[in-house]
Protein backbone atom coordinates (compact mmCIF):
# COMPACT_ATOMS: atom_id res chain seq x y z
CA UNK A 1 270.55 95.19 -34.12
CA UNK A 2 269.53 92.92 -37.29
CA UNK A 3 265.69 93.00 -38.12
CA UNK A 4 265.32 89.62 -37.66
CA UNK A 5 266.49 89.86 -33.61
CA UNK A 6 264.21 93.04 -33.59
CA UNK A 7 261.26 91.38 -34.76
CA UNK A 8 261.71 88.16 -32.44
CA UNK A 9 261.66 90.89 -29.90
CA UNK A 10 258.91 92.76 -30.53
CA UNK A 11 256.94 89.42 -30.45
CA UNK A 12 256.76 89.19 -27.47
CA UNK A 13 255.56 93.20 -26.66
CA UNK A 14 251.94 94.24 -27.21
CA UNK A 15 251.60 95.15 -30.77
CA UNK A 16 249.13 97.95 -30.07
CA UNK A 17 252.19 99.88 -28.34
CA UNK A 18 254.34 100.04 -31.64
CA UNK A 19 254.33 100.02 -35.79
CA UNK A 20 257.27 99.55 -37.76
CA UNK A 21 256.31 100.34 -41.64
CA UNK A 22 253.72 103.05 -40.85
CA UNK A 23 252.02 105.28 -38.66
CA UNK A 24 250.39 104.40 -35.32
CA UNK A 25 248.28 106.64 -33.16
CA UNK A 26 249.49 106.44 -29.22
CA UNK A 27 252.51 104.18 -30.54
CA UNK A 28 256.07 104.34 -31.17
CA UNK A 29 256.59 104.41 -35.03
CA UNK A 30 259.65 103.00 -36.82
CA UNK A 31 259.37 103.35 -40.91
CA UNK A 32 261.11 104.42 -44.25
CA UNK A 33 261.28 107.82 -44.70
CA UNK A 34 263.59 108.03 -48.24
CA UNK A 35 266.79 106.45 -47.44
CA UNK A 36 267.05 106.72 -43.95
CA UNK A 37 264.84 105.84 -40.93
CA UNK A 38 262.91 107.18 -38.50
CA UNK A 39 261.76 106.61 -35.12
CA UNK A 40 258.92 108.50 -33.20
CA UNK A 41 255.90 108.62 -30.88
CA UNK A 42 252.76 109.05 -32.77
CA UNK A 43 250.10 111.42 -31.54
CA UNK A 44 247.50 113.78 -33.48
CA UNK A 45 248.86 112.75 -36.65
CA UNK A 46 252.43 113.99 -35.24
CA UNK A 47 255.93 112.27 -35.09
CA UNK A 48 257.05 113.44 -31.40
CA UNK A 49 260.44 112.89 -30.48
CA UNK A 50 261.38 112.32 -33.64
CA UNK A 51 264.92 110.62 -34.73
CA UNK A 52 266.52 109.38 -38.12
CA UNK A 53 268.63 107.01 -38.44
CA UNK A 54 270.24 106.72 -41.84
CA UNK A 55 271.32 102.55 -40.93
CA UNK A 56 268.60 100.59 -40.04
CA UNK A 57 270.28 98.43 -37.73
CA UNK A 58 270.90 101.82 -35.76
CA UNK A 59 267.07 102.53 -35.73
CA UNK A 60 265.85 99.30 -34.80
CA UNK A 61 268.36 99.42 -31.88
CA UNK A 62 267.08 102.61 -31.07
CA UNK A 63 263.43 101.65 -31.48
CA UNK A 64 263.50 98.56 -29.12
CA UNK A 65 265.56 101.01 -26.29
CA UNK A 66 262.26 103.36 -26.56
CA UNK A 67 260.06 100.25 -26.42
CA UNK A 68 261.63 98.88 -23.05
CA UNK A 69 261.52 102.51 -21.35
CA UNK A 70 258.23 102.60 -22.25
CA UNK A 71 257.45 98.94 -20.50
CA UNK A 72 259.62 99.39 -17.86
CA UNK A 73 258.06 102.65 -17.05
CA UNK A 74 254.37 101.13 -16.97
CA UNK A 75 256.12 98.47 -14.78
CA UNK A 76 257.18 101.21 -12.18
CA UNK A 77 254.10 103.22 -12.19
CA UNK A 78 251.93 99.85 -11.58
CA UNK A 79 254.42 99.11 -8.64
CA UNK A 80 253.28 102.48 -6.85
């Protein structure tokens, strides 16, 4: 996925549930980390889930999937 698709994307998500470029407490992370990229859930200062993605058009692919499971998870436990 090209960055500029991902970030038309994200635009319309609530920013406080992700960070691309750095960390994010209780968000899903997506930054530089040397030449590759990573993807995570940040909590206490940790990357969980961690994944790296040496193309970024992998990663923001990857980071957008973890995005919508997160929304569409919220979705189902409102429904309940």
């Amino acid at each position: 996925m090209k960055t500029q698709v991902l970030e038309q994307l994200l635009a319309k998500l609530d920013p406080a549930s992700y960070s691309v470029g750095q960390y994010k407490e209780h968000a899903y992370c997506m930054q530089k980390k040397g030449a590759n990229w990573e993807v995570f859930y940040g909590k206490n200062s940790l990357h969980l889930g961690s994944r790296t993605f040496a193309n970024q058009e992998e990663a923001n692919k990857y980071f957008y999937r973890m995005l919508m499971e997160k929304v569409n998870q919220q979705v189902i436990n409102h429904g309940n």
